[in-house]
N, C-alpha and C. Protein backbone atom coordinates (compact mmCIF):
# COMPACT_ATOMS: atom_id res chain seq x y z
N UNK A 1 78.56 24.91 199.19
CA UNK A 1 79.70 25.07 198.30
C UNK A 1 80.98 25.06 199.14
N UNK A 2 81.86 24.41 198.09
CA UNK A 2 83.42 24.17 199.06
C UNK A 2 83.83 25.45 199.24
N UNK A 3 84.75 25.84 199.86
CA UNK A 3 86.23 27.01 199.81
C UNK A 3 87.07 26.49 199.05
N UNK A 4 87.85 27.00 198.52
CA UNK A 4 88.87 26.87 197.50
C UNK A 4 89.54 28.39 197.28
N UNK A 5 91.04 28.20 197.04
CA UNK A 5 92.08 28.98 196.84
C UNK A 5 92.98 28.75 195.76
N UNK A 6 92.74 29.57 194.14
CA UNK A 6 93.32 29.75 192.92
C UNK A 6 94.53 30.28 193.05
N UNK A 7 95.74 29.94 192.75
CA UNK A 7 96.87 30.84 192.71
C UNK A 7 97.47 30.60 190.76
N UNK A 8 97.82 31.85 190.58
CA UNK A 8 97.88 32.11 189.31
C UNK A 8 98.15 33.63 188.63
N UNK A 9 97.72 33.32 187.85
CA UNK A 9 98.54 35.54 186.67
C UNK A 9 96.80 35.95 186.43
N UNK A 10 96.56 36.69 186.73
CA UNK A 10 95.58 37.44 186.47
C UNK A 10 96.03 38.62 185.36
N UNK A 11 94.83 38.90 184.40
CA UNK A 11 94.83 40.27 183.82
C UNK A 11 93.54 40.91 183.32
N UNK A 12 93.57 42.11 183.06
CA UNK A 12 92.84 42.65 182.48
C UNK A 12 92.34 42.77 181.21
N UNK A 13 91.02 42.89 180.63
CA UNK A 13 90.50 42.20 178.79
C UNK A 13 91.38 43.48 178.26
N UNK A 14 91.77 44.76 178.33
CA UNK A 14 92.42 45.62 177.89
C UNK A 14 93.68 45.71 177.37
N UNK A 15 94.61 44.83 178.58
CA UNK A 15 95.94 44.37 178.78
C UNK A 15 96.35 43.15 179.11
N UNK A 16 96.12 42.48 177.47
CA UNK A 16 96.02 41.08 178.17
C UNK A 16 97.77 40.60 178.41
N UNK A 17 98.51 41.08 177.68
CA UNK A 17 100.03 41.41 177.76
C UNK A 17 100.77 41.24 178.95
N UNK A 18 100.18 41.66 179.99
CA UNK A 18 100.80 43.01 181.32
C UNK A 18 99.89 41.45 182.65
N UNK A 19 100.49 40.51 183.10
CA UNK A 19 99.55 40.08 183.98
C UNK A 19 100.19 39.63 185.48
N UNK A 20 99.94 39.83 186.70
CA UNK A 20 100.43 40.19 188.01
C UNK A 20 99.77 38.42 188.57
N UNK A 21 100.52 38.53 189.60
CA UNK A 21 100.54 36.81 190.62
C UNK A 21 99.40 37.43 191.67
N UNK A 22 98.62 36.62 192.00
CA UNK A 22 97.37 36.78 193.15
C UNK A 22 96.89 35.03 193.16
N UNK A 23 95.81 35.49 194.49
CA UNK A 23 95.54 34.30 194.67
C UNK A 23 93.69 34.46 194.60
N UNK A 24 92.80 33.94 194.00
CA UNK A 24 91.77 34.06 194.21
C UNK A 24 91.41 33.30 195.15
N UNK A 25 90.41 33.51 195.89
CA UNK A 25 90.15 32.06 197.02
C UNK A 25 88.07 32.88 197.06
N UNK A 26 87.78 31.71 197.43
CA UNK A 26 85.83 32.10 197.57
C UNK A 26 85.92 30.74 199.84
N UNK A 27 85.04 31.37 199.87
CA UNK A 27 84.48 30.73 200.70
C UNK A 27 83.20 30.98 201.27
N UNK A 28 82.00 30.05 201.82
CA UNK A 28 80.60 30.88 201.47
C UNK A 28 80.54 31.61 202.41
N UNK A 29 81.07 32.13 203.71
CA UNK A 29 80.64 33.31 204.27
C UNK A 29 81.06 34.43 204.00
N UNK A 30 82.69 34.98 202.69
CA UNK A 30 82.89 36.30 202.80
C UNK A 30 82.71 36.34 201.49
N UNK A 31 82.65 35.11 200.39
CA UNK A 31 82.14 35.14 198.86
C UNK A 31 84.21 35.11 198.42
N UNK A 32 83.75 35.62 196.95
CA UNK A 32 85.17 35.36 196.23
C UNK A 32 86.13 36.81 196.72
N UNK A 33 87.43 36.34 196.62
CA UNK A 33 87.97 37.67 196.51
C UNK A 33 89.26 37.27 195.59
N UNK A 34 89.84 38.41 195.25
CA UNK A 34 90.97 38.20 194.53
C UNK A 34 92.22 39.31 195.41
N UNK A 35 93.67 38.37 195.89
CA UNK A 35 94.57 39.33 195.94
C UNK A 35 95.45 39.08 195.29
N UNK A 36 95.88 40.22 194.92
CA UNK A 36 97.11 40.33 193.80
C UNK A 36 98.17 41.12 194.34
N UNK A 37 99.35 40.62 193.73
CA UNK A 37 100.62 41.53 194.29
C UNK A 37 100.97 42.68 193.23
N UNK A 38 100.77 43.85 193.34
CA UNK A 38 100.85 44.64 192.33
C UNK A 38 99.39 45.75 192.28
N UNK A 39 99.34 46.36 191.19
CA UNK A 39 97.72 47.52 191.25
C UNK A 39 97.60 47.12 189.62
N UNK A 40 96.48 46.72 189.10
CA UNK A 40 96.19 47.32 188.23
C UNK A 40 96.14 48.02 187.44
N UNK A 41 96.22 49.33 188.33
CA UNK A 41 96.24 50.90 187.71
C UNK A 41 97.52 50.82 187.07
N UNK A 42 99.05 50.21 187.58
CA UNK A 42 99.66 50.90 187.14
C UNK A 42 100.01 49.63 185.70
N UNK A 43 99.04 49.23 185.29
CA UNK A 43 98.87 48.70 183.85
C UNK A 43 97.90 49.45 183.12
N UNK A 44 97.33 50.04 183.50
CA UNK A 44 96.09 50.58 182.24
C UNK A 44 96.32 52.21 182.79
N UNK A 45 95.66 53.07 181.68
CA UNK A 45 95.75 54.48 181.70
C UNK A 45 94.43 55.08 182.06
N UNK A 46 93.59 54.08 182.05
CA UNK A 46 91.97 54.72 182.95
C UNK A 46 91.73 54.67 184.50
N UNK A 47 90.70 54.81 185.03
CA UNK A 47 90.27 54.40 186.16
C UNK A 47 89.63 53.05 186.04
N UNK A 48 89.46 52.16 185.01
CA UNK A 48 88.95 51.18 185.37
C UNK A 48 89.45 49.99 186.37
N UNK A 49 90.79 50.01 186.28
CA UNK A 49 91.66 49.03 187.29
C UNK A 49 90.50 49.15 188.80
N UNK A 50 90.31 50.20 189.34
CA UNK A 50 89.56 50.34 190.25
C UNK A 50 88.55 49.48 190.57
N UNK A 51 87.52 49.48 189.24
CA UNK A 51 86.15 48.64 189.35
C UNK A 51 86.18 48.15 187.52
N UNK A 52 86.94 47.06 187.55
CA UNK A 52 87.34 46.45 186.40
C UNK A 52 86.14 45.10 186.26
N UNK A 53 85.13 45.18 185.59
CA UNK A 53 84.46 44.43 185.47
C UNK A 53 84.17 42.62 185.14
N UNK A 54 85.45 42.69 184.51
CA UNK A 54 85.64 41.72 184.37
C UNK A 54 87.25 41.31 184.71
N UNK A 55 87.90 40.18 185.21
CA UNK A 55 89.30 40.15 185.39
C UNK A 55 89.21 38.88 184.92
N UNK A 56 90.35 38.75 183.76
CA UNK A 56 91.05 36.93 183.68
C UNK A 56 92.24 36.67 184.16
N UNK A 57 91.67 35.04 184.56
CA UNK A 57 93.30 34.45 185.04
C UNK A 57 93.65 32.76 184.32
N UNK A 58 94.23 32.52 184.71
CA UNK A 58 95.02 31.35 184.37
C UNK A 58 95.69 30.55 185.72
N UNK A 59 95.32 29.27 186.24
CA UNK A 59 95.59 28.65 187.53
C UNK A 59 95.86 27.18 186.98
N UNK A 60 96.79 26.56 187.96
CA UNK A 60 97.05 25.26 187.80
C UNK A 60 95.42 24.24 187.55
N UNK A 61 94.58 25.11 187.98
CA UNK A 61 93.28 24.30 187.89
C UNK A 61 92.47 24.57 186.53
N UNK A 62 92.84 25.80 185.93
CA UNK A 62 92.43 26.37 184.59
C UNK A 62 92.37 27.76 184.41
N UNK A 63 91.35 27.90 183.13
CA UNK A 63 90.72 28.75 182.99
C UNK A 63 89.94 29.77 183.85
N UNK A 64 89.90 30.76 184.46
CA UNK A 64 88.94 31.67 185.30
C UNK A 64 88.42 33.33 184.73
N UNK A 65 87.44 33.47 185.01
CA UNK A 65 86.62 34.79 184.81
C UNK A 65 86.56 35.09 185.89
N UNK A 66 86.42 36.25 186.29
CA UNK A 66 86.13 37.23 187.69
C UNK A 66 85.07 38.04 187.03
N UNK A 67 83.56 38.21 187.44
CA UNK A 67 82.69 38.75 186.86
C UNK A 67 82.48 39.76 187.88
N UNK A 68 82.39 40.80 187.79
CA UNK A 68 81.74 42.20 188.30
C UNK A 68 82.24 42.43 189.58
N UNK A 69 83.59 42.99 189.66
CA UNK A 69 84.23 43.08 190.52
C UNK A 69 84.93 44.49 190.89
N UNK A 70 85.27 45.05 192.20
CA UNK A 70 85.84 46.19 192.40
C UNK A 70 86.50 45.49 193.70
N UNK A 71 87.65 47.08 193.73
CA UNK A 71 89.09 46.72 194.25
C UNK A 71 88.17 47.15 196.07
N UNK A 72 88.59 46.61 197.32
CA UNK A 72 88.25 46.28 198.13
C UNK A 72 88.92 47.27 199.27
N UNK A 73 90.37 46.32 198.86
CA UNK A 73 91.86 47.35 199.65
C UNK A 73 92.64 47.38 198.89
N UNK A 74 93.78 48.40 199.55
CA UNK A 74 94.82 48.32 198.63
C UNK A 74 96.05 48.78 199.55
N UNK A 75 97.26 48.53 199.87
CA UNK A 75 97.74 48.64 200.67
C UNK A 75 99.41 48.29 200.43
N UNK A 76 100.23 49.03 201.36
CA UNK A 76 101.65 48.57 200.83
C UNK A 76 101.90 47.76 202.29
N UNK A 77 103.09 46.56 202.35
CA UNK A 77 103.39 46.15 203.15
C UNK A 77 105.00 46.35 203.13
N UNK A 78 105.19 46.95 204.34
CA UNK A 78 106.72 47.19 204.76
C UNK A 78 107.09 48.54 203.95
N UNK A 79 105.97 48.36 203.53
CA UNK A 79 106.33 50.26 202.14
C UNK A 79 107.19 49.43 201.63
N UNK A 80 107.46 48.24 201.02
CA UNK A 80 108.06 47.58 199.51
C UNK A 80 106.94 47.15 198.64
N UNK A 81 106.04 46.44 198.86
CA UNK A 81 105.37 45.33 198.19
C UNK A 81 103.72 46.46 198.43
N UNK A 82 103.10 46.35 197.09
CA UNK A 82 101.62 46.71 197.10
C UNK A 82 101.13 45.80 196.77
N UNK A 83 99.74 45.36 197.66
CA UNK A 83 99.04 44.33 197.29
C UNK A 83 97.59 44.75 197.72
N UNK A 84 97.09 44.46 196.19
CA UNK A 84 95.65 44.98 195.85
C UNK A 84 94.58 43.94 196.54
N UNK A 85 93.33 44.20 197.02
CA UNK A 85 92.62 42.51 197.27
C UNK A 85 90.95 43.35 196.73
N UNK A 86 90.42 43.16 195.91
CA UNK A 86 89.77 42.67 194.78
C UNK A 86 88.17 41.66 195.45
N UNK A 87 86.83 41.98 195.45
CA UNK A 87 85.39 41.54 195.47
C UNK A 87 84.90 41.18 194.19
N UNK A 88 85.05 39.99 194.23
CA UNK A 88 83.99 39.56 193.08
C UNK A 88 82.84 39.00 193.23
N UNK A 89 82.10 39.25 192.26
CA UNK A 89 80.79 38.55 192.75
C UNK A 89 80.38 37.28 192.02
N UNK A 90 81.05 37.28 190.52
CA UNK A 90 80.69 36.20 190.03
C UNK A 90 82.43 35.48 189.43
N UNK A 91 82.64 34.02 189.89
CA UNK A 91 83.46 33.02 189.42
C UNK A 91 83.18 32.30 188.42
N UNK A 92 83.50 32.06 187.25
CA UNK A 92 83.03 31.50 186.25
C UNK A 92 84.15 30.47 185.96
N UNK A 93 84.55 29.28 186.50
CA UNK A 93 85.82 28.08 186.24
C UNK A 93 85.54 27.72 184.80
N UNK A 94 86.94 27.60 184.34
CA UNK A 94 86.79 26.69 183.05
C UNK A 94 86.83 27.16 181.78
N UNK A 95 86.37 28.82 181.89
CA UNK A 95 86.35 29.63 180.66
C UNK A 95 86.67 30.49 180.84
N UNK A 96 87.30 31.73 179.57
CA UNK A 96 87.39 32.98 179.74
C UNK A 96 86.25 33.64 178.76
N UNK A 97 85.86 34.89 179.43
CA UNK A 97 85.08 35.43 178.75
C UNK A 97 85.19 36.78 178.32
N UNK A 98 85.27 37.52 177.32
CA UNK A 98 85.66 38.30 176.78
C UNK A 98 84.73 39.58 176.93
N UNK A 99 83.28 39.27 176.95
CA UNK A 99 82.64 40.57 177.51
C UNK A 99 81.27 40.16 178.55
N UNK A 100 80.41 41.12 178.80
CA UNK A 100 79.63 40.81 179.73
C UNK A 100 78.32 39.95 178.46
N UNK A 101 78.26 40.71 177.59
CA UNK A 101 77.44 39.62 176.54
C UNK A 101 77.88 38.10 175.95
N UNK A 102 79.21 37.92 176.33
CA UNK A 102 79.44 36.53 176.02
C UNK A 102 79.30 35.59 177.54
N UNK A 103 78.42 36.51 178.50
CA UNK A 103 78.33 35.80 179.72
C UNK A 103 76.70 34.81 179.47
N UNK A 104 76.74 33.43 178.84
CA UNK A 104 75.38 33.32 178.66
C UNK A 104 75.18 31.37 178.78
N UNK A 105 73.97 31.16 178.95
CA UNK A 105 74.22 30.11 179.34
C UNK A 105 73.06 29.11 179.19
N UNK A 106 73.38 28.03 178.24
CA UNK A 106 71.58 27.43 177.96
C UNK A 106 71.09 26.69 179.09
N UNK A 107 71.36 26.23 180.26
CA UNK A 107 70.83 25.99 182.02
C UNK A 107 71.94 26.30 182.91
N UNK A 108 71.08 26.07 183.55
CA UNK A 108 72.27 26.63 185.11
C UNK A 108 71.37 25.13 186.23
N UNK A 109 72.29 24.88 186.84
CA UNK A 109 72.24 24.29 187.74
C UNK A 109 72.61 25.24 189.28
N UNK A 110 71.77 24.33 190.23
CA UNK A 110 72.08 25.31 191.68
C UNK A 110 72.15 24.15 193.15
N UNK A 111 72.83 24.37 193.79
CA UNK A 111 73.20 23.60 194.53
C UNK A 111 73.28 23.90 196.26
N UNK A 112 72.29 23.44 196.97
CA UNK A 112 72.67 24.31 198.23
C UNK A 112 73.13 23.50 199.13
């Protein structure tokens, strides 16, 4: 599988309103990650921002799902700018998906 780097608005299925600039990028030795400029948290009133299961975005390339994911680091730079960086495990291009039961699929193909 290639590497590739998404830049785009990410948000949360909660707050779909409220959505922050990051860049997703995968490559096969560290897998997907997502960084974003901004926290989560300070869009939603739970702890889920933390380990937010699902994240959508929107990229010049499309549609994206972030499936089963928790926050990694989190960190300020220069003490101005916080920028969150985000483990996902599953990339889903092309669609958004609204819960973990609309994650479904009549074949899968695999490619090594």
């Amino acid at each position: 599988m290639d590497s590739f780097d998404f830049k785009g608005f990410w948000w949360l299925l909660n707050n779909p309103s409220e959505k922050l600039a990051g860049i997703c990028s995968f490559t096969p030795f560290q897998g997907g990650e997502l960084e974003i400029i901004g926290d989560f948290n300070c869009l939603t009133e739970s702890n889920v921002a933390d380990q937010p299961f699902i994240i959508l975005g929107t990229t010049l390339k499309g549609n994206i799902t972030l499936y089963d994911c928790f926050l990694k680091k989190k960190e300020k730079i220069h003490g101005l700018v916080e920028v969150s960086l985000y483990y996902i495990n599953l990339i889903f291009l092309g669609n958004h998906f609204s819960s973990d039961f609309d994650v479904k699929f009549n074949q899968i193909s695999i490619h090594y």
